[in-house]
N, C-alpha and C. Protein backbone atom coordinates (compact mmCIF):
# COMPACT_ATOMS: atom_id res chain seq x y z
N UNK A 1 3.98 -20.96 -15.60
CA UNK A 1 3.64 -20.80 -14.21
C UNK A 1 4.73 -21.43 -13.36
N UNK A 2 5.11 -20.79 -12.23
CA UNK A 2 6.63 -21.09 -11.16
C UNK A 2 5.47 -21.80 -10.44
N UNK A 3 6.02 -22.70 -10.09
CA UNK A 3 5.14 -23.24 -8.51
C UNK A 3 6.27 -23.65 -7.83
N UNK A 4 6.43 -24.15 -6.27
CA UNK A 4 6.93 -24.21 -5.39
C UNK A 4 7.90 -25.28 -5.24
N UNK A 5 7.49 -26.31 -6.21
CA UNK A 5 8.09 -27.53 -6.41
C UNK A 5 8.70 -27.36 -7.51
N UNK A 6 9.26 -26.42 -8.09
CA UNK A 6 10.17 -26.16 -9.59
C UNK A 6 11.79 -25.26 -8.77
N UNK A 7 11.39 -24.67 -7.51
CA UNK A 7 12.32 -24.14 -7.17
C UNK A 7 12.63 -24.23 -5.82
N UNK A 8 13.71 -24.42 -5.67
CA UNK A 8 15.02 -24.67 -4.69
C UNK A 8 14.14 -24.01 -3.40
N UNK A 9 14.97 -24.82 -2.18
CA UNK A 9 13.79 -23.86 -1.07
C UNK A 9 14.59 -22.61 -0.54
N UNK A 10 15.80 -22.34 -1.54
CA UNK A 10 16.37 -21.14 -0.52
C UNK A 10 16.39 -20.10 -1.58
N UNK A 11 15.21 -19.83 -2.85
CA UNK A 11 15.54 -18.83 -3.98
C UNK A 11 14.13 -18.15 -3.58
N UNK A 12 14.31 -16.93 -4.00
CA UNK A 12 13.41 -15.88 -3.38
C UNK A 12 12.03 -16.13 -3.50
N UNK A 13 11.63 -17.06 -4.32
CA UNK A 13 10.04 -17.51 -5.17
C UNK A 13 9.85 -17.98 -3.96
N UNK A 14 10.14 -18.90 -3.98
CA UNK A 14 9.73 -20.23 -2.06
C UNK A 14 9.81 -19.44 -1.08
N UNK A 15 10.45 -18.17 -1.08
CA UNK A 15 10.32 -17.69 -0.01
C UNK A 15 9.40 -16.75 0.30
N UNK A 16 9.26 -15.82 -0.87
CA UNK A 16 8.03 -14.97 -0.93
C UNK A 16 6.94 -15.47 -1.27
N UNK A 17 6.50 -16.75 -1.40
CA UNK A 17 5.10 -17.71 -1.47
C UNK A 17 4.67 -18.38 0.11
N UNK A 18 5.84 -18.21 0.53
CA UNK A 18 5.75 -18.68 2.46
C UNK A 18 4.80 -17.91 2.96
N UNK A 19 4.56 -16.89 2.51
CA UNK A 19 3.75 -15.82 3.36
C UNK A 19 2.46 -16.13 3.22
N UNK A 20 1.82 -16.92 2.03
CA UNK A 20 0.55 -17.20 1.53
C UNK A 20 -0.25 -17.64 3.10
N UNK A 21 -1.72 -17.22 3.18
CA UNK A 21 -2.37 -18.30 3.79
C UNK A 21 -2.45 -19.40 3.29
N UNK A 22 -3.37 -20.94 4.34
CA UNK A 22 -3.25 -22.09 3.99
C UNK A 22 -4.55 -21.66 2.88
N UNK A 23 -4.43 -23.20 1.77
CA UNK A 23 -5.93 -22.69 0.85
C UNK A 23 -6.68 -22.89 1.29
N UNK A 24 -7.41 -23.58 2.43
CA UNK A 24 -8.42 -23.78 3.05
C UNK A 24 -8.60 -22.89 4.17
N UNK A 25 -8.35 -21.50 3.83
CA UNK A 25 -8.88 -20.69 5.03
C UNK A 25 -10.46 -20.42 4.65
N UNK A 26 -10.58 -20.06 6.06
CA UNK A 26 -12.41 -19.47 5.40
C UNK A 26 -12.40 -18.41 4.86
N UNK A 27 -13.20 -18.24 4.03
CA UNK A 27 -13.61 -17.02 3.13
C UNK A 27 -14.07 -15.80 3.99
N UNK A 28 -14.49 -16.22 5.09
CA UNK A 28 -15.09 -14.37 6.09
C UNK A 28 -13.90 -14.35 6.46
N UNK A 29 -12.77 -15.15 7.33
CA UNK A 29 -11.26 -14.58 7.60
C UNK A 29 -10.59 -13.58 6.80
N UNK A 30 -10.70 -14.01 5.61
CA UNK A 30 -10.05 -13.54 4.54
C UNK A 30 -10.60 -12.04 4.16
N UNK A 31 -12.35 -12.00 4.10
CA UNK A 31 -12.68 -11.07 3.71
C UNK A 31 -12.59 -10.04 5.15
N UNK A 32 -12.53 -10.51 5.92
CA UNK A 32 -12.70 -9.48 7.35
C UNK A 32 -10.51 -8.85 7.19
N UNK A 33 -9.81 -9.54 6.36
CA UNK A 33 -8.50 -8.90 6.55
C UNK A 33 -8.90 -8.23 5.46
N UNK A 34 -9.10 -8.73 4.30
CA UNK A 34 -9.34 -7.11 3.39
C UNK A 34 -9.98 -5.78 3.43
N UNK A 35 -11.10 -6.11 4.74
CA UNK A 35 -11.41 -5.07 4.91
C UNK A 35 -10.74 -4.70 5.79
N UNK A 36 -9.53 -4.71 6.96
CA UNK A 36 -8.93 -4.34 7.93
C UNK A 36 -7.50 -3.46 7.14
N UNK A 37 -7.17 -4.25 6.09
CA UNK A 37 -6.42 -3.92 5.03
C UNK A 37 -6.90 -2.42 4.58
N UNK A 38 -8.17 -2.29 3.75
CA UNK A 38 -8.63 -0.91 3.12
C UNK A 38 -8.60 0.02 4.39
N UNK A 39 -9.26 -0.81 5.69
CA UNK A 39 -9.33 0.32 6.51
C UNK A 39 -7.81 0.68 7.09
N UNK A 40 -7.03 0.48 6.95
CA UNK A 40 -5.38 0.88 7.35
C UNK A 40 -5.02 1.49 6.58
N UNK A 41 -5.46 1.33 5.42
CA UNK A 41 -4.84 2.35 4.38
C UNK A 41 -5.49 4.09 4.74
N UNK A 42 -6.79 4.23 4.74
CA UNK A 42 -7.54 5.06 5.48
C UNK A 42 -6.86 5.65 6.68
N UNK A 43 -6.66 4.86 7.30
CA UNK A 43 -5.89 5.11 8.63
C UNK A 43 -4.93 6.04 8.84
N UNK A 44 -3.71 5.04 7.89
CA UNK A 44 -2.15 5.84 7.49
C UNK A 44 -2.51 6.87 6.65
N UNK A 45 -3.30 7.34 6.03
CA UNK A 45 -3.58 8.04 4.85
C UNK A 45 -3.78 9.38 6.15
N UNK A 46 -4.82 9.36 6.91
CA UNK A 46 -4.99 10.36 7.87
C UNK A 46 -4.01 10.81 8.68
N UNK A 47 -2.86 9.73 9.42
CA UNK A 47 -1.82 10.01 10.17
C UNK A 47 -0.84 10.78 9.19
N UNK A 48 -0.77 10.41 8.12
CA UNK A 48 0.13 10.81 7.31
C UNK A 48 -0.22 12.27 6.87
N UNK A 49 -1.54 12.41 6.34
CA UNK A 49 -1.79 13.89 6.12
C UNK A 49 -2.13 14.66 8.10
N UNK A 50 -1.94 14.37 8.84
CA UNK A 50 -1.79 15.06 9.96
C UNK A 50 -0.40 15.72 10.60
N UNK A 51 0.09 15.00 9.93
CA UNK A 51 1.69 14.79 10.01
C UNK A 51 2.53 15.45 8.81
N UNK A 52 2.15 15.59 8.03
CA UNK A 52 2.78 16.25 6.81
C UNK A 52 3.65 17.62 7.45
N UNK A 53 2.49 18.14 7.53
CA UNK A 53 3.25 19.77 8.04
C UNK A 53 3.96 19.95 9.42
N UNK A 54 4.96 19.30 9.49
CA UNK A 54 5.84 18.77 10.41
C UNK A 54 6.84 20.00 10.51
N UNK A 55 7.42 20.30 11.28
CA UNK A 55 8.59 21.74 10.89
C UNK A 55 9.62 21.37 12.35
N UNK A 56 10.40 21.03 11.94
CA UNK A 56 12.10 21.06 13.38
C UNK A 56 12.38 22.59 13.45
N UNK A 57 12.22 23.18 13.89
CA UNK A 57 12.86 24.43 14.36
C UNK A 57 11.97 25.18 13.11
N UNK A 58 13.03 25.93 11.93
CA UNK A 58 12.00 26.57 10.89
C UNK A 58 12.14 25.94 9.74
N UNK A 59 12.95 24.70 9.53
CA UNK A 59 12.93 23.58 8.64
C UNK A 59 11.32 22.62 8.20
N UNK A 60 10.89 22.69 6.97
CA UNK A 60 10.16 22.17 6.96
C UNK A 60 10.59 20.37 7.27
N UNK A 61 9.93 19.23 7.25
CA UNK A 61 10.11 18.04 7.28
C UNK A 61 9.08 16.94 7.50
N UNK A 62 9.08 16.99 6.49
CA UNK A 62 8.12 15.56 5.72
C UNK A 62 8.27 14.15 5.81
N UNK A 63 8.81 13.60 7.14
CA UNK A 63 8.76 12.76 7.75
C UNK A 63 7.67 11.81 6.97
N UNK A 64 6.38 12.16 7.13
CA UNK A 64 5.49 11.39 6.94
C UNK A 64 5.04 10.42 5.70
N UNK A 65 5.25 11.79 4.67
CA UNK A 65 5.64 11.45 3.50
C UNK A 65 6.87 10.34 3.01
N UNK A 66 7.58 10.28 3.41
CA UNK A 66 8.86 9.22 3.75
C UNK A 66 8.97 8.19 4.30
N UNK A 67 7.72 8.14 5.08
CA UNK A 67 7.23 6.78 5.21
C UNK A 67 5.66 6.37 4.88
N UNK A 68 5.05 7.18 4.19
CA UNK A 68 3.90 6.94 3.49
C UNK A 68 4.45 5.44 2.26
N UNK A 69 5.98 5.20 2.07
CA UNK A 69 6.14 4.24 1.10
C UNK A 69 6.24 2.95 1.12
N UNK A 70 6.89 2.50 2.76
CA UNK A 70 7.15 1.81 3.01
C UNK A 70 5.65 1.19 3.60
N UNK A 71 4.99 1.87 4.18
CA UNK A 71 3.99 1.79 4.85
C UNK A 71 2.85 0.90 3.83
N UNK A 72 2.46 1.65 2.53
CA UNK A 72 1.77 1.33 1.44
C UNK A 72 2.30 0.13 1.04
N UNK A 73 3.24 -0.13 0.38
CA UNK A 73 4.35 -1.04 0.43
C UNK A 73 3.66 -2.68 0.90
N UNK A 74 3.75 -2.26 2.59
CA UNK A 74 3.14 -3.23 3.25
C UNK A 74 1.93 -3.83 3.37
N UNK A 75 1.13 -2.78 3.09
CA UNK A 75 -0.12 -3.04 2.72
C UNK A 75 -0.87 -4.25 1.45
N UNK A 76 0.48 -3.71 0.59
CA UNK A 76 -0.15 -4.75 -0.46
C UNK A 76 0.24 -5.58 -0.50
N UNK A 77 1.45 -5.75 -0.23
CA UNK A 77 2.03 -7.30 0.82
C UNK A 77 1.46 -7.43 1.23
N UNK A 78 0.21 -7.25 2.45
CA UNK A 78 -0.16 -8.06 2.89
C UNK A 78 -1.71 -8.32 2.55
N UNK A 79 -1.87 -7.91 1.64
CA UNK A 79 -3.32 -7.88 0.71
C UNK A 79 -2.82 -9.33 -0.10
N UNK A 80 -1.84 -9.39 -0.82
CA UNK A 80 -0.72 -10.46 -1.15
C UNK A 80 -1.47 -12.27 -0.56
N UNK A 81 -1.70 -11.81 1.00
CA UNK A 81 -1.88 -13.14 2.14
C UNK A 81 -3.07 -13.56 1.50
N UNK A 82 -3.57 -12.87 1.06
CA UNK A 82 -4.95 -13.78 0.90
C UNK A 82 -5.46 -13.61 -0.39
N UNK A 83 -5.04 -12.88 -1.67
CA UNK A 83 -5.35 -13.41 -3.04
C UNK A 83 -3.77 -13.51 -4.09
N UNK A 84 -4.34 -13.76 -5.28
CA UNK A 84 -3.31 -14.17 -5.81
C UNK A 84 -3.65 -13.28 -7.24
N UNK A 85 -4.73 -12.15 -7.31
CA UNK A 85 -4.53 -11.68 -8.20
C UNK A 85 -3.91 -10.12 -8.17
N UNK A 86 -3.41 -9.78 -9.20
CA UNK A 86 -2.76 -8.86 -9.31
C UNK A 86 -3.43 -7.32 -9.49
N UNK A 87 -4.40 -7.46 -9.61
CA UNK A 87 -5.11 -6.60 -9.46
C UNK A 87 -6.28 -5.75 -8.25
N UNK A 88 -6.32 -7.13 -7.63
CA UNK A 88 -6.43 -6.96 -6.26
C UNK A 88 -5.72 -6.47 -5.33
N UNK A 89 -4.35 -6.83 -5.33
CA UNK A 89 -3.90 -6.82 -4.44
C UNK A 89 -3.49 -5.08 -4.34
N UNK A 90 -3.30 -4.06 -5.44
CA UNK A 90 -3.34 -2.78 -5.30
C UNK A 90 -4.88 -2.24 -5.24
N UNK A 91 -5.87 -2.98 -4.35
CA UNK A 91 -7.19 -2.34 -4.19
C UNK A 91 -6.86 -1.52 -2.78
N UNK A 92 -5.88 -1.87 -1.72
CA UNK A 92 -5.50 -0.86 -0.82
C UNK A 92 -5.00 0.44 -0.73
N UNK A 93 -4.21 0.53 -1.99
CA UNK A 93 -3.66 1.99 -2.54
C UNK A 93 -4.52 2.66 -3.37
N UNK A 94 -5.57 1.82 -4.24
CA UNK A 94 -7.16 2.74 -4.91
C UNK A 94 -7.57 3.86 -3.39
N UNK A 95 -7.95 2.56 -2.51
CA UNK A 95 -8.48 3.30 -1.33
C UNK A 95 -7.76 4.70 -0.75
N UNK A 96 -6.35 4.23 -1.16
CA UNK A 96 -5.48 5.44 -0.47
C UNK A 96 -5.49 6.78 -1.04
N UNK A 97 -5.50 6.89 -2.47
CA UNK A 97 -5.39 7.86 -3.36
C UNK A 97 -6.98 8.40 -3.41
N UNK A 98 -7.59 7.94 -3.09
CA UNK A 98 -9.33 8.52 -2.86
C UNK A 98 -9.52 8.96 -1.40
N UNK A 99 -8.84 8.70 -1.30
CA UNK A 99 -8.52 9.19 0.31
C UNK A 99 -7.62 10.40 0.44
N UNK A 100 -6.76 10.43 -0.25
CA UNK A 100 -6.10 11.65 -0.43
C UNK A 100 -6.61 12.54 -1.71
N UNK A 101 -7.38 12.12 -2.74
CA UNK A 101 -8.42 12.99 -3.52
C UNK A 101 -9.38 14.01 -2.24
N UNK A 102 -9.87 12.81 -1.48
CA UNK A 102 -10.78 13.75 -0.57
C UNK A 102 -10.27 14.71 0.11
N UNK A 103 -9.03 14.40 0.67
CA UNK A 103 -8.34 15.47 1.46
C UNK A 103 -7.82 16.71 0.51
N UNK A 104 -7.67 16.56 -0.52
CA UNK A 104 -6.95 17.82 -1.46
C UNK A 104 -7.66 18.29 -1.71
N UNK A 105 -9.18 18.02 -1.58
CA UNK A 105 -10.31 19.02 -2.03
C UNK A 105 -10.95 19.58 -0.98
N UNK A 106 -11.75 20.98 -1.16
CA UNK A 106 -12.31 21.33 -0.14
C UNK A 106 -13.32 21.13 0.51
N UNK A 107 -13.39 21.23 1.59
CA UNK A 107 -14.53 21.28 2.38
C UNK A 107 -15.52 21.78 2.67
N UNK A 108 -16.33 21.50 3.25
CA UNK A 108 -18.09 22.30 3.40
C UNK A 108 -17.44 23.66 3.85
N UNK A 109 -16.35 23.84 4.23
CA UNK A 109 -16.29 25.65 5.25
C UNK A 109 -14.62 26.16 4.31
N UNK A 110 -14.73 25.27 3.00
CA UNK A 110 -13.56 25.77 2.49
C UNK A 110 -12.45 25.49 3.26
N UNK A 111 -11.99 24.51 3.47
CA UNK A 111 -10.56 24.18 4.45
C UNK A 111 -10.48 23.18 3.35
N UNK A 112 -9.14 22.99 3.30
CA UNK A 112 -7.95 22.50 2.58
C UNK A 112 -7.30 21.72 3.61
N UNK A 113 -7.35 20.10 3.59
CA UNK A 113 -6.52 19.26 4.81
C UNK A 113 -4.80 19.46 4.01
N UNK A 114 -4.32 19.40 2.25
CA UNK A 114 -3.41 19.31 1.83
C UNK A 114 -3.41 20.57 1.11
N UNK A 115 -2.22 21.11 1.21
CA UNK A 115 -1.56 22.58 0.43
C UNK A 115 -1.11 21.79 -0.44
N UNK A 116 -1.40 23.29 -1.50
CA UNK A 116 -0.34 23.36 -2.58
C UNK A 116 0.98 23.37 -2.70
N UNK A 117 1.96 22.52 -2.18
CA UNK A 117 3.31 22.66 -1.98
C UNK A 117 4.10 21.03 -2.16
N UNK A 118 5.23 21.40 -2.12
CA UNK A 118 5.85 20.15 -2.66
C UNK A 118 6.14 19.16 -1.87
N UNK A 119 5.41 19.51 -0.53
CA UNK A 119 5.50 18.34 0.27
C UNK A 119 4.11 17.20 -0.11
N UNK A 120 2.66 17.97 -0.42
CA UNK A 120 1.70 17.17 -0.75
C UNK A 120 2.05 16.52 -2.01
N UNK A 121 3.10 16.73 -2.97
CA UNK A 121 3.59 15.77 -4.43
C UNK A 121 4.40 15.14 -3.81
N UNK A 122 5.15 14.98 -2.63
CA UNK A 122 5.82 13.99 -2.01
C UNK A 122 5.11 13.01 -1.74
N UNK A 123 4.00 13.39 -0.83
CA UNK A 123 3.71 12.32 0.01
C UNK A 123 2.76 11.64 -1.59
N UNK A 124 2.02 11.92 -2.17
CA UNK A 124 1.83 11.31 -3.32
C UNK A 124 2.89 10.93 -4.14
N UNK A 125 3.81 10.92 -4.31
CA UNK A 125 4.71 10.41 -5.29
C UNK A 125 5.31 9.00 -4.16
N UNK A 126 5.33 9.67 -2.81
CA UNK A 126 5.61 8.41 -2.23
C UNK A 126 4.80 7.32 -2.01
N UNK A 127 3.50 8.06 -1.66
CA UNK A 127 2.23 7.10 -1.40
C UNK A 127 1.83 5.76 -2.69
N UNK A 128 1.85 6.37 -3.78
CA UNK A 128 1.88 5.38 -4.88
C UNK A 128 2.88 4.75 -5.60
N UNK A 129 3.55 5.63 -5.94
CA UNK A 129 4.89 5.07 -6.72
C UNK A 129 5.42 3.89 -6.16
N UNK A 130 5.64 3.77 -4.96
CA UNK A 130 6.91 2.59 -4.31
C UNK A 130 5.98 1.63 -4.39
N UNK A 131 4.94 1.44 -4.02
CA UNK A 131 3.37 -0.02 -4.02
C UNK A 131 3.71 0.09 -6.00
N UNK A 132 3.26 1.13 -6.83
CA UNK A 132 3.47 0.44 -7.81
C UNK A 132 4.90 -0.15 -8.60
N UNK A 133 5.97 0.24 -8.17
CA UNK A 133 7.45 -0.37 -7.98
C UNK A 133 7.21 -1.80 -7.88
N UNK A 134 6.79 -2.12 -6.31
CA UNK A 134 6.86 -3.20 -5.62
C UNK A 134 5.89 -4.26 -6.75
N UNK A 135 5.01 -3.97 -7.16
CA UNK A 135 4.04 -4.65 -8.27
C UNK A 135 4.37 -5.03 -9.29
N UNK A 136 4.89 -3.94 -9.44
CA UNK A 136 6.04 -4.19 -11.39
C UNK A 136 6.91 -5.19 -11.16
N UNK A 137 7.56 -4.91 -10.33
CA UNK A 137 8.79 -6.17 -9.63
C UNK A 137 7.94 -7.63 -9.63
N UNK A 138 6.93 -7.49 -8.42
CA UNK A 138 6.19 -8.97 -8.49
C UNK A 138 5.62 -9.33 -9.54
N UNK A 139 5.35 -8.55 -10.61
CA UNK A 139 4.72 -8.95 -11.89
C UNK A 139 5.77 -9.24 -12.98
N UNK A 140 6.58 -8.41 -13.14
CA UNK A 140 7.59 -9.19 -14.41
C UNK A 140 8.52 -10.66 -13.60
N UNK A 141 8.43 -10.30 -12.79
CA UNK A 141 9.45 -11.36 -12.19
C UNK A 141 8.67 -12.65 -12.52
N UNK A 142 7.26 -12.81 -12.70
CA UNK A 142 6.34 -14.11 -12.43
C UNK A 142 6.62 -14.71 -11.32
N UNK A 143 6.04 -13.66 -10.39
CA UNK A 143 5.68 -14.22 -8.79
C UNK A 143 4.47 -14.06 -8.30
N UNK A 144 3.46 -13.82 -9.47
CA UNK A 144 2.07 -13.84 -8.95
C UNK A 144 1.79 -15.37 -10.06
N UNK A 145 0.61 -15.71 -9.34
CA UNK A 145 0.25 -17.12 -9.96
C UNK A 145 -0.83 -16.84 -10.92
N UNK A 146 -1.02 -17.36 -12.33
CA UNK A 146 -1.95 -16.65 -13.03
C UNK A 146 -3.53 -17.96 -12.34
N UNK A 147 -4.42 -17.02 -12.42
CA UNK A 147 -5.50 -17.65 -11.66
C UNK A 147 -6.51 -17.63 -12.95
């Protein structure tokens, strides 16, 4: 286990542990950001599939998708602030991908929010992949604390 006092204060561990809340926050703080957390994911998940079918002139452009990564990304960073397990902290991107399950399927009147096309494997390849990148990284590196 790395703790804070094994490493230098200018190496990336001390710095990406800065972000932690204090340990004595209250427990409803904490739980009222995880739920503000799932509900953003929800959020971006909708802007993002509203936004998909984007077109500049007769160019398609998937803007949205392209930042569906960075976006997710952040999310579990900041799911990050308030636990320390690793399995938690991708409970914002569960939410996201059930969120985009719902949208790829149809609806009571047969409408389709996501087509069959290679922009909806974008925004999924972007939506998850880069959050699970970012995880693999914080996990082999041993920058999560085993609890």
């Amino acid at each position: 286990m790395v703790t804070d006092s094994d490493q230098p204060a200018g190496t990336p561990t001390a710095v990406l542990r800065s972000v932690r809340l204090p340990a004595g926050l209250d427990p409803v703080l904490s739980g009222l950001i995880v739920v503000a957390l799932l509900a953003d994911a929800l959020i971006t998940l909708a802007l993002e599939v509203l936004f998909l079918p984007l077109y500049i002139g007769t160019l398609a452009f998937p803007v949205a998708a392209l930042l569906a990564a960075p976006i997710n990304v952040a999310l579990v960073y900041g799911m990050e602030s308030v636990t320390d397990r690793l399995g938690f902290t991708f409970a914002p991107i569960v939410v996201w991908v059930f969120g985009f399950l719902v949208a790829s399927s149809r609806g009571p009147g047969g409408d389709v929010l996501l087509g069959s096309d290679g922009r909806t494997l974008l925004l999924l390849a972007c939506g998850v992949l880069a959050p699970l990148a970012y995880l693999y990284y914080r996990a082999n590196f041993g920058l999560f604390r085993s609890s």
